[in-house]
C-alpha atoms as a PDB file:
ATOM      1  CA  UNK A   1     -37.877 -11.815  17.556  1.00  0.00           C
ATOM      2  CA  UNK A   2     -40.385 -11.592  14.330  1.00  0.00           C
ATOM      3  CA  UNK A   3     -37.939 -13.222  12.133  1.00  0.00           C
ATOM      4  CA  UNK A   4     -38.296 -16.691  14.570  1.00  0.00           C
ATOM      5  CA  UNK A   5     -41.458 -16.291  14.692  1.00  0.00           C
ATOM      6  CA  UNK A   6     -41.793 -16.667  11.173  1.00  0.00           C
ATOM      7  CA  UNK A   7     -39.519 -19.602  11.265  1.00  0.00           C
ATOM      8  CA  UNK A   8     -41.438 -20.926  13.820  1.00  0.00           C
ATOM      9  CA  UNK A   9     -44.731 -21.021  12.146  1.00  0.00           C
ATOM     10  CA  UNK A  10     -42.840 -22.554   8.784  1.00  0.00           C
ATOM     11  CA  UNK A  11     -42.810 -25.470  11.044  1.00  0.00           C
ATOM     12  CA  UNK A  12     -46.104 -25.126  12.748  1.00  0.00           C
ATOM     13  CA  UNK A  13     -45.119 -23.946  16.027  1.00  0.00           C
ATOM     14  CA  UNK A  14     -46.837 -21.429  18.053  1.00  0.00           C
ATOM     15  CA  UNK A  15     -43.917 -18.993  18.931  1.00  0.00           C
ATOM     16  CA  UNK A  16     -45.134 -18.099  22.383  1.00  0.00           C
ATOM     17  CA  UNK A  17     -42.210 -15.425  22.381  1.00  0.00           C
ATOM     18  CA  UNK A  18     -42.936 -12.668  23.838  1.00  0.00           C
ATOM     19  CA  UNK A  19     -45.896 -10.785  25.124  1.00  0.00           C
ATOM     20  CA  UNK A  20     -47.835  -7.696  23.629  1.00  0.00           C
ATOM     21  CA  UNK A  21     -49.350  -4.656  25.076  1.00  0.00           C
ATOM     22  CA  UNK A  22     -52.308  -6.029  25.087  1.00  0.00           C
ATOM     23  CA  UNK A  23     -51.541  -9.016  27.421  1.00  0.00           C
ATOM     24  CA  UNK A  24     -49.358  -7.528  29.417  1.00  0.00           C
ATOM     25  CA  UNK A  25     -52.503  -4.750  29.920  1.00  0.00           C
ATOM     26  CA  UNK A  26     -55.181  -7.623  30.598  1.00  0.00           C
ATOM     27  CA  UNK A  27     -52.698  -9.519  33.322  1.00  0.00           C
ATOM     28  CA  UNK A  28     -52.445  -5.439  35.139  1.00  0.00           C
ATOM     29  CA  UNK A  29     -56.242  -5.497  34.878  1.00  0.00           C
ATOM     30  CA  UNK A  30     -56.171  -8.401  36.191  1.00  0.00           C
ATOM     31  CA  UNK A  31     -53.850  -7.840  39.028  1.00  0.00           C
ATOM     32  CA  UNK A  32     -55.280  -4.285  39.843  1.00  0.00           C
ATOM     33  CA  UNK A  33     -52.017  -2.974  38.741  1.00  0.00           C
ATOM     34  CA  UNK A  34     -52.617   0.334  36.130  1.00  0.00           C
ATOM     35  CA  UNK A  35     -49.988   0.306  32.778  1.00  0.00           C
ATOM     36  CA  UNK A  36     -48.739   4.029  33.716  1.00  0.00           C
ATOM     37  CA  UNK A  37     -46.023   4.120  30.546  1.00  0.00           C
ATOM     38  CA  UNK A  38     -44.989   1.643  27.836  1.00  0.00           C
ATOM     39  CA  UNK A  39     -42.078   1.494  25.153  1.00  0.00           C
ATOM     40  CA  UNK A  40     -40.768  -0.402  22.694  1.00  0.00           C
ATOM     41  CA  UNK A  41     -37.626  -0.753  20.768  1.00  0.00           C
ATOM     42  CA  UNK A  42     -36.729  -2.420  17.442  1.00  0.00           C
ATOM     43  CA  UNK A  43     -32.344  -3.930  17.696  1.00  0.00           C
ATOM     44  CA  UNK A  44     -31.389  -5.503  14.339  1.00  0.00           C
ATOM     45  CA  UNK A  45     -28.071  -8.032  15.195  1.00  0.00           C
ATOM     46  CA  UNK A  46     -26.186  -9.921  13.014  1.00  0.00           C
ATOM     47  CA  UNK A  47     -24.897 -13.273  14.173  1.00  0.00           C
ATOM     48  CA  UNK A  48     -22.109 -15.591  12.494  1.00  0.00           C
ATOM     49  CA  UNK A  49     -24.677 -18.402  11.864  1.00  0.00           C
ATOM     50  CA  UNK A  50     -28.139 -19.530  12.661  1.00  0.00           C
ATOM     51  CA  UNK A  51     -26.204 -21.738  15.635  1.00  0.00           C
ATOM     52  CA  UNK A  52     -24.957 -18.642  16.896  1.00  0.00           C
ATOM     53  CA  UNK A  53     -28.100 -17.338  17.198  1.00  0.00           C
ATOM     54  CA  UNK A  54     -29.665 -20.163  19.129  1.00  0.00           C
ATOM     55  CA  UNK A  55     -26.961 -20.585  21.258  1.00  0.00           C
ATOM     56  CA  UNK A  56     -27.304 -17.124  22.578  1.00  0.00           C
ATOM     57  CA  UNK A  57     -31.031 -17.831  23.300  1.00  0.00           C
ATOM     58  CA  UNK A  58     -30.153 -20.733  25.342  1.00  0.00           C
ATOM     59  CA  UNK A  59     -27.203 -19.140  27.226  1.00  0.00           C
ATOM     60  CA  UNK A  60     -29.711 -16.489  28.155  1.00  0.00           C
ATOM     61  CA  UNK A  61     -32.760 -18.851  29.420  1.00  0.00           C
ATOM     62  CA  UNK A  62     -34.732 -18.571  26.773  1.00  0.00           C
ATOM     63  CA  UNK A  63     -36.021 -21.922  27.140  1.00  0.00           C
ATOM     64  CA  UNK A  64     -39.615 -21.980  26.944  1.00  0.00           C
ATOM     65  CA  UNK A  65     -40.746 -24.865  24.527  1.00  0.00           C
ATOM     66  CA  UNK A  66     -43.582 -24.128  22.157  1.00  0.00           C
ATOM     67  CA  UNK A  67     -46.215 -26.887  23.102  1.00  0.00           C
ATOM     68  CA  UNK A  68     -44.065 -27.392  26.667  1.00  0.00           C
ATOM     69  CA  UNK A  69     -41.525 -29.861  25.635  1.00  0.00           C
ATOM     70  CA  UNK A  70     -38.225 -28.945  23.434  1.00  0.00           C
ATOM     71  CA  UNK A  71     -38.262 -29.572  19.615  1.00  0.00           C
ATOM     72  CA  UNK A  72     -36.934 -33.118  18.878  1.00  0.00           C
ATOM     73  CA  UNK A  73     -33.167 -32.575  17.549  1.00  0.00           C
ATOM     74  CA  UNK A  74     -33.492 -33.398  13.975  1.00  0.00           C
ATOM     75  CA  UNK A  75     -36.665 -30.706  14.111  1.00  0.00           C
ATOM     76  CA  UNK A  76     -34.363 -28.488  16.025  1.00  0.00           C
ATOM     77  CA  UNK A  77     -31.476 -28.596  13.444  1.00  0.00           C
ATOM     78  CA  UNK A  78     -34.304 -28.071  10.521  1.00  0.00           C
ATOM     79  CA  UNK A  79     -35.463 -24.905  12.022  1.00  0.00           C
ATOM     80  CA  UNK A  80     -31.969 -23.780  12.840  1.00  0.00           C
ATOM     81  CA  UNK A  81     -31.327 -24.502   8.232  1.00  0.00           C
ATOM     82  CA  UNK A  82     -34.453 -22.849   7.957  1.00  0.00           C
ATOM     83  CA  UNK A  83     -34.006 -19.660  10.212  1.00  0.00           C
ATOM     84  CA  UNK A  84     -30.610 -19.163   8.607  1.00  0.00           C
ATOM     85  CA  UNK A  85     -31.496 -19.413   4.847  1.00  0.00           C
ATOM     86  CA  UNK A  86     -34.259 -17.383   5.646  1.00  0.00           C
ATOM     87  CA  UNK A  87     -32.131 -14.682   7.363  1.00  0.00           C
ATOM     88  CA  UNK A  88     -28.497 -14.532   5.710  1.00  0.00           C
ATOM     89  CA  UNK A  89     -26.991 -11.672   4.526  1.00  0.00           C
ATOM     90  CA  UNK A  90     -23.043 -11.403   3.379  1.00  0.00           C
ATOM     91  CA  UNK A  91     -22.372 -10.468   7.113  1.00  0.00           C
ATOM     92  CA  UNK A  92     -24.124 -13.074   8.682  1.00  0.00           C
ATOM     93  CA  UNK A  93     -27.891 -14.045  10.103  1.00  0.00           C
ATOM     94  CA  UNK A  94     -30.193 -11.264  11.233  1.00  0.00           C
ATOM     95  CA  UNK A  95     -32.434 -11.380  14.035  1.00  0.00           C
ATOM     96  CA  UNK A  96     -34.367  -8.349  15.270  1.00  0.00           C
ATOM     97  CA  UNK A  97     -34.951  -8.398  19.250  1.00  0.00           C
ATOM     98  CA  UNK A  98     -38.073  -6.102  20.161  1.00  0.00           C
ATOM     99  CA  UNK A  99     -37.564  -5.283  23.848  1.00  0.00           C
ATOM    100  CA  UNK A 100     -39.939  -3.395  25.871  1.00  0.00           C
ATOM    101  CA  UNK A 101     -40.332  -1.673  28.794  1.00  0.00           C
ATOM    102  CA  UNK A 102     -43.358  -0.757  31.178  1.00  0.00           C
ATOM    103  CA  UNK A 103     -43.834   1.049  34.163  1.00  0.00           C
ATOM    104  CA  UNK A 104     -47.088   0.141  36.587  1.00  0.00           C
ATOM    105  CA  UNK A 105     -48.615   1.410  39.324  1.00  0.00           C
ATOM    106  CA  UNK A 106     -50.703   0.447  41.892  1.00  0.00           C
END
């Protein structure tokens, strides 16, 4: 989700979305596991509004606080302006969610 971490570091946060190749190669290394294949994938979505958006990251458990505790709500409902302004287009607000996928072997 590039476009919240943008948002996020408007407001000082470290994202912590995520992981990269690189760290998910270093935890294999470090679990004697070997990164056989990796892909990634780019899905652009358009939501009604910036609530929207963050509404579907809590229904889905995305709840991991940047510094370990949640944003206070007035914080919360800045980034939320924010993230919208930032991301509105006549159909709505854009997010772009970069899944990926990994095989490992032993």
């Amino acid at each position: 989700l590039p476009e919240l971490a943008l948002a996020l570091a408007r407001f000082d946060v470290a994202p912590g979305i995520g992981h990269s190749r690189e760290q998910l190669e270093r935890a294999c290394s470090a679990a004697g596991l070997r990164l056989v294949a990796f892909q990634s994938e780019s899905i652009p979505r358009v939501y009604r509004d910036a609530r929207e958006f963050f509404e579907v990251l809590r229904a889905m458990g995305a709840s991991r606080y940047p510094g370990g505790s949640p944003l206070a709500p007035g914080a919360l409902r800045a980034l939320m302006r924010d993230y919208g302004e930032g991301n509105a287009s006549a159909h709505g607000v854009h997010a772009t969610w970069r899944p990926w996928y990994a095989l490992l072997s032993r």
